[in-house]
Protein backbone atom coordinates (compact mmCIF):
# COMPACT_ATOMS: atom_id res chain seq x y z
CA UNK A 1 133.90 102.64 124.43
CA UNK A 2 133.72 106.15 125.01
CA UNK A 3 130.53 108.57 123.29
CA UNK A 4 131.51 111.74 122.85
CA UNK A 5 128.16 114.16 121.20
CA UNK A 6 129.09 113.76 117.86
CA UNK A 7 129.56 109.82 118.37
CA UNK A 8 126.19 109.87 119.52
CA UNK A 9 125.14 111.56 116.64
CA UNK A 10 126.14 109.32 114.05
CA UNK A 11 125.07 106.31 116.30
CA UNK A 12 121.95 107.85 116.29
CA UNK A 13 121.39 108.00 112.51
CA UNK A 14 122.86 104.85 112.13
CA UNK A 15 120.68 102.93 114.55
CA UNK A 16 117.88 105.26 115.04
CA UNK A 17 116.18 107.83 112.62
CA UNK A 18 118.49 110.49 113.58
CA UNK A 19 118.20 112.62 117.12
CA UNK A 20 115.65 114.31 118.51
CA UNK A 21 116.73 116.96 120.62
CA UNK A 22 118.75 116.51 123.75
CA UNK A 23 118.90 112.86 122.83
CA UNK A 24 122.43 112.83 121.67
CA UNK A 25 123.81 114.43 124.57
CA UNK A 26 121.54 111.87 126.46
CA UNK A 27 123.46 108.70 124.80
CA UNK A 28 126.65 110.78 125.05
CA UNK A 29 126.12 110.79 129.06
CA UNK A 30 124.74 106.78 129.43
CA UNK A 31 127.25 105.33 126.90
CA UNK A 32 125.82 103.07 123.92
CA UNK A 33 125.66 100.02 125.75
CA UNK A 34 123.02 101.52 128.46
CA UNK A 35 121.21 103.19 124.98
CA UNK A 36 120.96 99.34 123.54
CA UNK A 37 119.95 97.85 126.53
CA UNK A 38 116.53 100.26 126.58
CA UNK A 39 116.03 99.78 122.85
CA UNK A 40 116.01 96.17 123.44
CA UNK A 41 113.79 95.86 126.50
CA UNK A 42 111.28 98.50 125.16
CA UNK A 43 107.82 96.53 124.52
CA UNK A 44 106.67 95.85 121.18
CA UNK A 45 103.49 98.18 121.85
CA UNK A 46 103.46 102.11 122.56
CA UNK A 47 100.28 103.24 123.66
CA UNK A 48 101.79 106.76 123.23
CA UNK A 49 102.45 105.97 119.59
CA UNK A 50 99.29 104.07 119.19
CA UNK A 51 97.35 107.52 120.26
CA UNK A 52 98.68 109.31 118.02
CA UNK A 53 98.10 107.18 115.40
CA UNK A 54 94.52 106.70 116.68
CA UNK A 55 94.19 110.63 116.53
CA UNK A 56 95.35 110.99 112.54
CA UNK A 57 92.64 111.46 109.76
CA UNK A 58 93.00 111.17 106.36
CA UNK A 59 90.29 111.75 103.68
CA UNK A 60 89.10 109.59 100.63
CA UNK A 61 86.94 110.61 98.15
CA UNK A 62 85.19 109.13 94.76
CA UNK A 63 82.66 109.95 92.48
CA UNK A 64 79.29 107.56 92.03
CA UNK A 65 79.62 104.95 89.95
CA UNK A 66 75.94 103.87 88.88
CA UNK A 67 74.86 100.62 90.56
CA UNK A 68 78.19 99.70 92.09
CA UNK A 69 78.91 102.17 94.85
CA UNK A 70 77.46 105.44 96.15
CA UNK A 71 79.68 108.76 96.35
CA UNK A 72 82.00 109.47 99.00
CA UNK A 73 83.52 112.29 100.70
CA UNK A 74 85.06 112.22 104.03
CA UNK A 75 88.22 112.29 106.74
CA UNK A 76 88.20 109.32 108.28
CA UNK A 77 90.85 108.04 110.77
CA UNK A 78 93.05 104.99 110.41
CA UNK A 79 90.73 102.28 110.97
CA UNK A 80 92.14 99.59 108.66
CA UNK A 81 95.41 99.11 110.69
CA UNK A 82 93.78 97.53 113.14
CA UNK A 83 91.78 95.39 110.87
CA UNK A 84 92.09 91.25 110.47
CA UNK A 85 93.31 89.99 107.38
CA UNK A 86 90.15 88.50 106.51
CA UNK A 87 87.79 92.11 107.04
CA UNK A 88 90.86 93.12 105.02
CA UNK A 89 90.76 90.53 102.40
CA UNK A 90 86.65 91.51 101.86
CA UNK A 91 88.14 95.01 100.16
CA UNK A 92 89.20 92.54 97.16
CA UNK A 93 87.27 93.24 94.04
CA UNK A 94 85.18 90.53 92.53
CA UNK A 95 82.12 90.58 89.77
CA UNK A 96 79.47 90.11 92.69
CA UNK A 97 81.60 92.66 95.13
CA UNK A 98 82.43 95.56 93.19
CA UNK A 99 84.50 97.76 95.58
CA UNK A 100 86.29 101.74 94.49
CA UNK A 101 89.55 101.82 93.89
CA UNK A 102 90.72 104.25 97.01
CA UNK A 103 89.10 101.72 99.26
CA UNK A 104 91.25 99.22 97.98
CA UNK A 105 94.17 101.42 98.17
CA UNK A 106 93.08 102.59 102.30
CA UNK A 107 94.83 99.93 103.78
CA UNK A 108 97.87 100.38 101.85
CA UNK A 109 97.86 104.01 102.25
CA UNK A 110 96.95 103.92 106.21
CA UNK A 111 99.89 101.44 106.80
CA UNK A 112 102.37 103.71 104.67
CA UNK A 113 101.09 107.00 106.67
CA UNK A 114 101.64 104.67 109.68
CA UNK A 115 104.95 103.28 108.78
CA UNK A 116 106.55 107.16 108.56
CA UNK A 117 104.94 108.42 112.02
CA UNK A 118 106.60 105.40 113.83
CA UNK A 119 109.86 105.83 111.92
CA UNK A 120 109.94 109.64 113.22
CA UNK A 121 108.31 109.34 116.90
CA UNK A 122 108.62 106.09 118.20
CA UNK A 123 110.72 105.48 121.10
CA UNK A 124 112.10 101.71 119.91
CA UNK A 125 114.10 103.26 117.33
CA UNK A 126 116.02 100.51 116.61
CA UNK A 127 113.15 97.94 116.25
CA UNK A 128 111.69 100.44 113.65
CA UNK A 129 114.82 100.20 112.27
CA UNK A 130 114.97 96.46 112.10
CA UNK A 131 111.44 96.30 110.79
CA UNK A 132 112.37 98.25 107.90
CA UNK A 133 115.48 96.51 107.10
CA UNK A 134 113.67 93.11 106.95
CA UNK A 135 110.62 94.83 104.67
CA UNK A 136 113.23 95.28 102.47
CA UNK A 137 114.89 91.90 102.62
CA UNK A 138 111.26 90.24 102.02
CA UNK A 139 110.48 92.82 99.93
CA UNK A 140 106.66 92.34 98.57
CA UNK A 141 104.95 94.91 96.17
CA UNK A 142 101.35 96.96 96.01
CA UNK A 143 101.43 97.03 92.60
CA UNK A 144 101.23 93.30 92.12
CA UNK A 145 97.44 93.08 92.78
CA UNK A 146 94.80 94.36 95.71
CA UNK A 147 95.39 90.41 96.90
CA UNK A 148 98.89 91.88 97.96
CA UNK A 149 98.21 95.59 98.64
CA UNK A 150 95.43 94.22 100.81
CA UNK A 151 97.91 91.96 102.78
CA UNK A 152 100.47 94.48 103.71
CA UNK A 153 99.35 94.96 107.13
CA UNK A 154 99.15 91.17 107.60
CA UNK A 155 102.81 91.43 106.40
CA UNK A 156 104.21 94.12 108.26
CA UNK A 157 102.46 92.26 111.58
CA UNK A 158 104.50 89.59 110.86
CA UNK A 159 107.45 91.11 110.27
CA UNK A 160 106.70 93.29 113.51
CA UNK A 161 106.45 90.26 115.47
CA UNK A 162 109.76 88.93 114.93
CA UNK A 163 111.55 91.93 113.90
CA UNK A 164 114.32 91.34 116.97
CA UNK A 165 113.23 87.68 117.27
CA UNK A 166 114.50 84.26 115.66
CA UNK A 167 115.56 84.33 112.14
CA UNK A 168 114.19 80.87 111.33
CA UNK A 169 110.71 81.95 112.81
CA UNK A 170 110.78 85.06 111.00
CA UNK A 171 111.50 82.90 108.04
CA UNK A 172 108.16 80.84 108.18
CA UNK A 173 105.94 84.09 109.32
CA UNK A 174 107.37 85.18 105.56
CA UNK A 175 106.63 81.79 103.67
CA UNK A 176 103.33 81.82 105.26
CA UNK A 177 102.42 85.43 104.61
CA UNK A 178 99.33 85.91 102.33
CA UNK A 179 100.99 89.30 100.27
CA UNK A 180 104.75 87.24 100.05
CA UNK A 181 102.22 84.33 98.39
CA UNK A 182 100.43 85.78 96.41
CA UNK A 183 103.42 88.16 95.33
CA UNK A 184 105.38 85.09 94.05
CA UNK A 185 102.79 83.04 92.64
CA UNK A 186 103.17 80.47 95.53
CA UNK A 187 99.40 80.78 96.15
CA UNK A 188 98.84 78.61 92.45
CA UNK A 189 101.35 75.93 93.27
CA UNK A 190 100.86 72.57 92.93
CA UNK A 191 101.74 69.51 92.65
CA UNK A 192 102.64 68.45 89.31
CA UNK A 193 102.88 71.60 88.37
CA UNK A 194 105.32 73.77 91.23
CA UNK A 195 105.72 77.25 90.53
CA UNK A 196 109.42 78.08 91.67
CA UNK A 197 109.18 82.15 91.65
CA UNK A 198 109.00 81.80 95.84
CA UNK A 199 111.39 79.23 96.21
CA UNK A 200 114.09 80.76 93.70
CA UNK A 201 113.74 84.20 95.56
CA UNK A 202 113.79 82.40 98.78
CA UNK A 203 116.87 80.79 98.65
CA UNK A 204 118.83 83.85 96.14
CA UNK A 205 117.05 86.84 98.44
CA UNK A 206 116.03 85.57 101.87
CA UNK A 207 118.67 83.10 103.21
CA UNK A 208 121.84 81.63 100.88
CA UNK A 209 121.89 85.00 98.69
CA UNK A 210 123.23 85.12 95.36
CA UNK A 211 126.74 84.64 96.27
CA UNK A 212 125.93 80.96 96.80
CA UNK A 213 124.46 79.97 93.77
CA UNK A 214 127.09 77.99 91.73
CA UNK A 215 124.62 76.96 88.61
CA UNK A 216 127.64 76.18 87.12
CA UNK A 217 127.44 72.72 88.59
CA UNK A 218 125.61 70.37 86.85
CA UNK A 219 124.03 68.31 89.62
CA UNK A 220 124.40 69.12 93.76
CA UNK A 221 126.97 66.20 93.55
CA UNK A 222 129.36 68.72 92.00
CA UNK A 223 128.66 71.72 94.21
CA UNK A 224 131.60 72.16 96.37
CA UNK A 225 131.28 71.35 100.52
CA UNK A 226 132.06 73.60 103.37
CA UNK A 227 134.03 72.57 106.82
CA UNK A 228 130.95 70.97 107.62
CA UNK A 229 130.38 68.49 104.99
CA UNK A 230 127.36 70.31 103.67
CA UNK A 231 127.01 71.93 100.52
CA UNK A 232 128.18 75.23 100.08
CA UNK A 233 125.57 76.56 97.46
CA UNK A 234 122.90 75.62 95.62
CA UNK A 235 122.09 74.57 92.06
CA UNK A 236 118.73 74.91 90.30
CA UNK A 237 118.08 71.22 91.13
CA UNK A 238 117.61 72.74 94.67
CA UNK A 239 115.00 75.51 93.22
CA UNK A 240 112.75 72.55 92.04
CA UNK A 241 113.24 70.62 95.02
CA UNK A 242 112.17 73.61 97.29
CA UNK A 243 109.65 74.24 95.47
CA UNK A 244 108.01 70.86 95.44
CA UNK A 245 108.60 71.34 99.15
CA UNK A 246 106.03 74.15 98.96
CA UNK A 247 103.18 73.02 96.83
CA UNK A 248 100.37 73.29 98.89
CA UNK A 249 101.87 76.62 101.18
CA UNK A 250 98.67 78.49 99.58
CA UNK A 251 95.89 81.14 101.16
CA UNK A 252 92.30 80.76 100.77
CA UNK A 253 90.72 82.71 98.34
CA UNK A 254 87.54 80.35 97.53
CA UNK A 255 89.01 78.02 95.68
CA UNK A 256 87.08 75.12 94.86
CA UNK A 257 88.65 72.01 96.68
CA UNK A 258 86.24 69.45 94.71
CA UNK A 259 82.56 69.62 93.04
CA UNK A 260 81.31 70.01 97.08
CA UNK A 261 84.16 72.07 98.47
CA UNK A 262 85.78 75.59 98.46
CA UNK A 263 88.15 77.13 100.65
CA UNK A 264 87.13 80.14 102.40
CA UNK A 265 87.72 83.29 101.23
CA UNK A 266 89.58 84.82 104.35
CA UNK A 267 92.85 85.32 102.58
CA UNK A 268 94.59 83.49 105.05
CA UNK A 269 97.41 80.96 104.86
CA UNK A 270 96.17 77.59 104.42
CA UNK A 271 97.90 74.52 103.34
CA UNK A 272 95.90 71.94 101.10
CA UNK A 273 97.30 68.57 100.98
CA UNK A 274 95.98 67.12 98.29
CA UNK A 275 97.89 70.11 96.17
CA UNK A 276 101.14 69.21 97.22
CA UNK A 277 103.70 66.69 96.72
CA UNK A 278 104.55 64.25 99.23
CA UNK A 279 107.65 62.21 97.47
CA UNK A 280 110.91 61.99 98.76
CA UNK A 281 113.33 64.95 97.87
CA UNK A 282 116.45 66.04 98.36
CA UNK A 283 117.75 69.33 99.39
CA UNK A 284 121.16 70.58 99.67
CA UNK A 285 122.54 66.76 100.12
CA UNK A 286 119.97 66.26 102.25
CA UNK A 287 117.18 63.76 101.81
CA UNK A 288 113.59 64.64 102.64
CA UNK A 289 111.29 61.69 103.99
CA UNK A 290 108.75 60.76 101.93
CA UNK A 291 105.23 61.50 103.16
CA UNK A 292 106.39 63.43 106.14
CA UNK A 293 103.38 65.44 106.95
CA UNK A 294 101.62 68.10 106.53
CA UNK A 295 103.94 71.03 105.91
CA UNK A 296 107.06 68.49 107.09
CA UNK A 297 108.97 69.27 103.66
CA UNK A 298 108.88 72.64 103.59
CA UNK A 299 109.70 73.31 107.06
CA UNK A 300 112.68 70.90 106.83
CA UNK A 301 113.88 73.14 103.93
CA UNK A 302 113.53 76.55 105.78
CA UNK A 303 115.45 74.64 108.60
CA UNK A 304 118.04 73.95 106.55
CA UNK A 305 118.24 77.38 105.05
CA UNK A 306 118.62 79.14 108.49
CA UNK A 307 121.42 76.79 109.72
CA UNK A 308 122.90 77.43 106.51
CA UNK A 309 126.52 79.31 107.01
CA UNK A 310 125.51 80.91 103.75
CA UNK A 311 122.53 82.05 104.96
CA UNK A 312 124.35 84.13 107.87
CA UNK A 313 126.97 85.37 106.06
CA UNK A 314 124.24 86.43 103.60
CA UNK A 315 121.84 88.24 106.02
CA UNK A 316 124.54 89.43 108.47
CA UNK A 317 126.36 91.31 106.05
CA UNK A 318 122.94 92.71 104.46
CA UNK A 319 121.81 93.95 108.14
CA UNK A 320 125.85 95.17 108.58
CA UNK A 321 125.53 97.26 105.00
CA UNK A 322 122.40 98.96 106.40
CA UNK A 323 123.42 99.46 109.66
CA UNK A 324 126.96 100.74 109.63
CA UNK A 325 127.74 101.61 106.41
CA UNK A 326 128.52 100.38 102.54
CA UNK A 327 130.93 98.79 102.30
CA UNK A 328 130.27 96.63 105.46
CA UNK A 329 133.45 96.48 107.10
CA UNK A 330 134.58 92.73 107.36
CA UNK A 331 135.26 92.54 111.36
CA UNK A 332 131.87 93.45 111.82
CA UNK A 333 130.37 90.89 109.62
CA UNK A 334 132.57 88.72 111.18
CA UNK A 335 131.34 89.69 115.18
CA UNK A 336 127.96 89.50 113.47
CA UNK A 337 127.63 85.46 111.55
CA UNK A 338 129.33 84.39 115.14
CA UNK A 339 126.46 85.54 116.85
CA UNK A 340 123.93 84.72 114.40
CA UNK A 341 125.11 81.05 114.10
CA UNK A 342 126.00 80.95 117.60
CA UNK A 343 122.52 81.74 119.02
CA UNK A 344 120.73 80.04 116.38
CA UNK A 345 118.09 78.57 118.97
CA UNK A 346 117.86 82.09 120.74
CA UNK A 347 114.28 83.31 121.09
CA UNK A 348 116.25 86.86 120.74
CA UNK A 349 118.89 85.62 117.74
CA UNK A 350 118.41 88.78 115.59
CA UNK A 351 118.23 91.30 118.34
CA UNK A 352 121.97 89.03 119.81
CA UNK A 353 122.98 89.78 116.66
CA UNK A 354 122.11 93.35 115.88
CA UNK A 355 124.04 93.92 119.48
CA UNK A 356 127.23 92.09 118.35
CA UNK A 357 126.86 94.44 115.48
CA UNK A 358 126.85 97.69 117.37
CA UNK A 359 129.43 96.34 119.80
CA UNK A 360 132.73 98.25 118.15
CA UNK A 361 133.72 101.39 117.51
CA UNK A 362 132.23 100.98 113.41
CA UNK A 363 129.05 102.03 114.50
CA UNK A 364 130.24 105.91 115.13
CA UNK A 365 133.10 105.66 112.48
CA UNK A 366 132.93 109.19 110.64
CA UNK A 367 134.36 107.20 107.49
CA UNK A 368 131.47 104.46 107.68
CA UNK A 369 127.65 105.10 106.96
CA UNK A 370 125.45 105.50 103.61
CA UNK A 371 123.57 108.35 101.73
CA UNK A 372 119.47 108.48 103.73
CA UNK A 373 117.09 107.06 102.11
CA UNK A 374 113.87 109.65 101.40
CA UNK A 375 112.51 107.78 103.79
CA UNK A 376 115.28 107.82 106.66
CA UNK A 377 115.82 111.47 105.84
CA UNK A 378 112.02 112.42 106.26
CA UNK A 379 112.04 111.11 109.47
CA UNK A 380 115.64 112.39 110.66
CA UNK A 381 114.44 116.08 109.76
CA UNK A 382 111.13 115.13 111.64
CA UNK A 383 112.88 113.98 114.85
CA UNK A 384 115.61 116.76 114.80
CA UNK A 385 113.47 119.65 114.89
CA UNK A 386 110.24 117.32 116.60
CA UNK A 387 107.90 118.05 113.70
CA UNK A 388 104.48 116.83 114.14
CA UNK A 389 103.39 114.13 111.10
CA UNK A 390 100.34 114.16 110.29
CA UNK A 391 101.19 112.81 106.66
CA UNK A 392 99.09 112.51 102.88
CA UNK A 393 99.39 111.13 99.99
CA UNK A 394 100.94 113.88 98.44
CA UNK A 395 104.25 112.73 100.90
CA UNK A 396 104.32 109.69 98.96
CA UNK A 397 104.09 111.44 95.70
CA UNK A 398 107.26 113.27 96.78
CA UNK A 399 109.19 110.48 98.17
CA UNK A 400 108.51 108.86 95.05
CA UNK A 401 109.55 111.31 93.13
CA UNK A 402 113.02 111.02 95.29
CA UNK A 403 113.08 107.37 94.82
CA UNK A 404 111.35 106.01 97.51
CA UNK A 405 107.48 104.78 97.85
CA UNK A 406 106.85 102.54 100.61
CA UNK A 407 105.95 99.21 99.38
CA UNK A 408 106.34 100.30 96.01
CA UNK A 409 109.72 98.02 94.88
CA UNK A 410 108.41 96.60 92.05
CA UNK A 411 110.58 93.81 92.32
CA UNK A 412 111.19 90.74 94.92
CA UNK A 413 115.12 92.17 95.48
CA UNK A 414 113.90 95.15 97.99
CA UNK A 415 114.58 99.11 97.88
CA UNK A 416 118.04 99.36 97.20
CA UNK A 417 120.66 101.04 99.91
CA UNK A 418 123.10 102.02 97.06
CA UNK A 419 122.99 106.12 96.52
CA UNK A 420 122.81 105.88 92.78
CA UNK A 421 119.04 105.80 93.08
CA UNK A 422 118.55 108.90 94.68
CA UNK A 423 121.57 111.11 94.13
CA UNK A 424 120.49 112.21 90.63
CA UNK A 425 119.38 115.75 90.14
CA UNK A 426 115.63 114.94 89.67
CA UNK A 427 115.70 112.61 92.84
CA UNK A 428 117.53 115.33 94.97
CA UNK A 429 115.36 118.60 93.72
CA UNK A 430 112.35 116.28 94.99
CA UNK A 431 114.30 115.37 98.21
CA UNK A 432 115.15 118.88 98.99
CA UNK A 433 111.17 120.12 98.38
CA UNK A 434 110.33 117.48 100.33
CA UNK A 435 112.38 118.48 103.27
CA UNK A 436 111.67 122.29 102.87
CA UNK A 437 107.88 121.64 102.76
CA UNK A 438 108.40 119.21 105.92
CA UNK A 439 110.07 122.38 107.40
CA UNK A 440 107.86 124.94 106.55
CA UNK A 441 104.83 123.02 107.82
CA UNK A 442 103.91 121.53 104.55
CA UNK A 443 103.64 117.74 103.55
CA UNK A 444 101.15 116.80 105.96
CA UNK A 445 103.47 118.32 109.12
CA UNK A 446 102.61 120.74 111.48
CA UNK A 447 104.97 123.93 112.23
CA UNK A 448 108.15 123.02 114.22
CA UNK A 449 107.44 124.11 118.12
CA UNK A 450 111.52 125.08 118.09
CA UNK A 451 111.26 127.57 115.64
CA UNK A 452 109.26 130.21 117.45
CA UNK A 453 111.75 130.54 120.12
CA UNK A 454 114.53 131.38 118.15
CA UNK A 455 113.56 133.66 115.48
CA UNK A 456 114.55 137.47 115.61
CA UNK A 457 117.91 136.45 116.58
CA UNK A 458 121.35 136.78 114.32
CA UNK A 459 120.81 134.94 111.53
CA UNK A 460 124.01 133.10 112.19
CA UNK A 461 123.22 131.79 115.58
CA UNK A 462 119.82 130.75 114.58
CA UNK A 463 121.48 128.90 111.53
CA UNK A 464 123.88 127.55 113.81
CA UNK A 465 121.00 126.23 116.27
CA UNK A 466 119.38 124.40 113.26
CA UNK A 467 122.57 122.48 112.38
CA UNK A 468 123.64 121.82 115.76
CA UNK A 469 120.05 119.97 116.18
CA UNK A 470 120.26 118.04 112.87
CA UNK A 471 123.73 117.10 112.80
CA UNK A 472 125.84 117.89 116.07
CA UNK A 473 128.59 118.90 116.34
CA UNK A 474 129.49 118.35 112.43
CA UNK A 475 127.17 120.87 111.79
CA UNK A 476 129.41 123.79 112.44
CA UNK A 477 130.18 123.79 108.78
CA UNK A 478 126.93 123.76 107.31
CA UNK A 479 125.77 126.29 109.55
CA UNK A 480 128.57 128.55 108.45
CA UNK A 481 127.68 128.28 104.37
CA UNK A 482 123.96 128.58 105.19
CA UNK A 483 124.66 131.99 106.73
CA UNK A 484 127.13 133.49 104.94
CA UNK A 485 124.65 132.48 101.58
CA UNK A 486 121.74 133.78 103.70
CA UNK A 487 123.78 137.17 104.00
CA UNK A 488 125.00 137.43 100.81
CA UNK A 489 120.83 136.87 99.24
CA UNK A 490 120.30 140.05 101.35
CA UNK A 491 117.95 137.87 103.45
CA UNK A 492 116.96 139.09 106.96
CA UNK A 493 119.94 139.65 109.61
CA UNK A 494 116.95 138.95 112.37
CA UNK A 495 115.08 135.74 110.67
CA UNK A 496 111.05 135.75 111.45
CA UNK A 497 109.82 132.44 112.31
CA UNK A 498 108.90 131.45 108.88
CA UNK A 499 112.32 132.56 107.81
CA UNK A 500 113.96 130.32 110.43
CA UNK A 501 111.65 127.37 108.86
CA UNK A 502 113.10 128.66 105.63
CA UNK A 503 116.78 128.43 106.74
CA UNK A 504 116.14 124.96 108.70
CA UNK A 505 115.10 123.52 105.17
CA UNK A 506 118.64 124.76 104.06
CA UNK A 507 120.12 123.25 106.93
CA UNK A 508 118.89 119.73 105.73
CA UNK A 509 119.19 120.43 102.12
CA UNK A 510 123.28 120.13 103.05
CA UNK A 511 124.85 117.32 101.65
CA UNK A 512 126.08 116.27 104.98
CA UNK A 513 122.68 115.84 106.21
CA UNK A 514 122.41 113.26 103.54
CA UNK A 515 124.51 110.92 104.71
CA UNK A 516 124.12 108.51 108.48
């Protein structure tokens, strides 16, 4: 399949953040297949990336509060990323370990400042990529509780670690993740007394999907079966049976055990046998063994989830949506459940998948794609013009504002792709000060090294350099209404470098620049 530059470009905000410079005409030359092959052998580590994340400082500050905690002021650097969950899980407050606030917010805050550096300057784009797709498909929340917000790195390790892996791994680094516990009450279940908030969202959210509920049944004996004999949804019956499955799936947070015994307070995943129910169940049609083993039922039921056909029709057209474009063009959903189901066993199933995805001409399909996310956009105007990050809170105050906090989806369903969200005039006068400040060397970013270079030039070429660099060869348009507006506000004719920052946060103010 041939990829001409502005191919390359959409490919590139479609499977990447968006294109730094020269790296369009770099994919255009090697073809997309070479430009997957690298993305998919690149290691999971960066030193470069981890060096500049070692380098970042960010400060934290709070008054005295009389016998609890000394004052502080100070810029420290990101020191909690690399922390265990445990060291982690000591930040929780408790009556006889008071700890302030903004420490219990620094992890949170470190991974978020993390999470947009690697987004704009890492060289796996399209594992960053995938990592952010699947935080949104096991979506957990900071404002549930520090037990989650002080989790989140735990999380986003996991998710890391099988980001391009095996779906039904990926499934159990989720139901075993301290913050995806405690965030749906899984932590307090028991048996007796199952709490079904996981096991609901697990199979509606994270495998069958809502499609596949049919709750109109009235038992699984009148739920409809596929080609395969199986059942082709679920009913609530399922819920409770799932969730008896996972009484026990808890993390230790001291609990007492018995009069003599508590579990340690490590906020790690532990699993308690005595809390959870060992009967015989049945899942989807399928009977589970009585006393199995530890973990046996709940394992069998994530099995069954991630054979499910629902399960990759589900995900597969979630990862096509975010990928290519909404709505997710059928063939493509269609390339992608045969490789999903077809490579079930594969150590690389998702990353098999993602390339079946990316195998067809959809990928670069001018009519295909989705308005940018405040996050996705950040880091497109980032790369295009190779801005240097070195982000605050007050970023995430914007991108709020715009619709988008990292981590902050209040609920289990994840940040929504649909353009509703941020194409209202509030959200878009934040996005559009968020991008001008990005330009202008504001929002935590230092000044653009491309700028310089250009200024005192026609103010039509340099506007035409901008576009060309955030949106190829589709920029010619954009560059065109950015001058002739510049000209007609009586503006410059020879832009000074802070004028060309000025007319590069036009550029991406566009509403082409809004869209992969």
């Amino acid at each position: 399949m041939p990829t001409g530059p502005d191919a390359a470009h959409r490919i590139l905000a479609r499977a990447a953040y968006g294109a730094q410079p020269g790296e369009a005409a770099s994919l255009a030359r090697q073809g997309l297949p070479a430009w997957l092959d690298h993305q998919l052998a690149l290691p999971a580590e960066e030193p470069a990336l981890d060096a500049r994340l070692a380098a970042l400082r960010l400060p934290i500050r709070y008054p005295a509060e009389d016998g609890r905690w000394p004052a502080m002021e100070d810029s420290r650097p990101l020191t909690r990323l690399g922390q265990s969950q445990p060291a982690l899980f000591r930040l929780r407050p408790r009556e006889d370990r008071p700890v302030p606030p903004p420490e219990v917010d620094r992890p949170r805050l470190e991974l978020s400042v993390a999470t947009l550096v690697r987004k704009a300057t890492a060289e796996a784009q399209l594992r960053e990529r995938l990592v952010e797709f699947w935080h949104d498909h096991f979506s957990v929340a900071y404002t549930a509780g520090p037990a989650v917000s002080l989790s989140l790195i735990e999380h986003d390790r996991r998710i890391r670690g099988e980001a391009l892996g095996n779906f039904r791994a990926l499934l159990e680094a989720m139901a075993t993740s301290p913050a995806m516990l405690f965030y749906l009450n899984n932590q307090s279940s028991r048996a007796g007394a199952p709490n079904e908030n996981y096991a609901r969202e697990l199979l509606e959210l994270h495998t069958l999907g809502r499609p596949a509920y049919l709750g109109a049944a009235r038992s699984a004996r009148d739920v409809p079966r596929d080609a395969a004999g199986q059942p082709a949804g679920y009913v609530d019956a399922d819920v409770w049976e799932a969730a008896r499955a996972f009484t026990g799936w808890t993390v230790a947070a001291g609990q007492a055990l018995d009069p003599g015994r508590r579990l340690p307070d490590s906020g790690e995943f532990a699993f308690v046998e005595p809390w959870h129910d060992p009967y015989q169940k049945l899942f989807l049609g399928r009977p589970l063994d009585p006393f199995a083993g530890a973990m046996a039922h709940g394992r069998a039921v994530l099995d069954i989830l991630a054979g499910h056909p629902a399960t990759a029709r589900f995900v597969c057209g979630k990862l096509v949506r975010f990928l290519v474009g909404d709505p997710a063009p059928e063939p493509v959903v269609a390339r992608a459940v045969a490789a999903f189901r077809a490579q079930a066993a594969a150590p690389d199933q998702i990353a098999r998948t993602v390339r079946a995805i990316l195998a067809g001409p959809e990928i670069a399909d001018p009519r295909l794609g989705r308005m940018r996310r405040p996050l996705d956009a950040l880091a497109a105007a980032a790369r295009a013009y190779a801005v240097p990050l070195a982000p605050g809170a007050a970023v995430f105050g914007q991108m709020a504002a715009a619709g988008q906090l990292p981590f902050g989806w209040a609920s289990p369903d994840g940040q929504p792709l649909e353009a509703e969200l941020y194409a209202g005039a509030g959200a878009l006068r934040s996005r559009w000060a968020l991008l001008a400040g990005l330009a202008r060397a504001g929002m935590g970013a230092g000044p653009s090294p491309l700028f310089e270079p250009i200024a005192g030039q026609p103010a039509p070429e340099v506007a035409g350099h901008l576009a060309a660099l955030a949106l190829g060869p589709a920029g010619g348009p954009v560059a065109a209404t950015v001058a002739r507006v510049w000209a007609e506000a009586g503006r410059p004719d020879r832009p000074a470098t802070a004028e060309v920052a000025e007319l590069a946060g036009w550029v991406l103010a566009a509403p082409a620049f809004q869209r992969s």
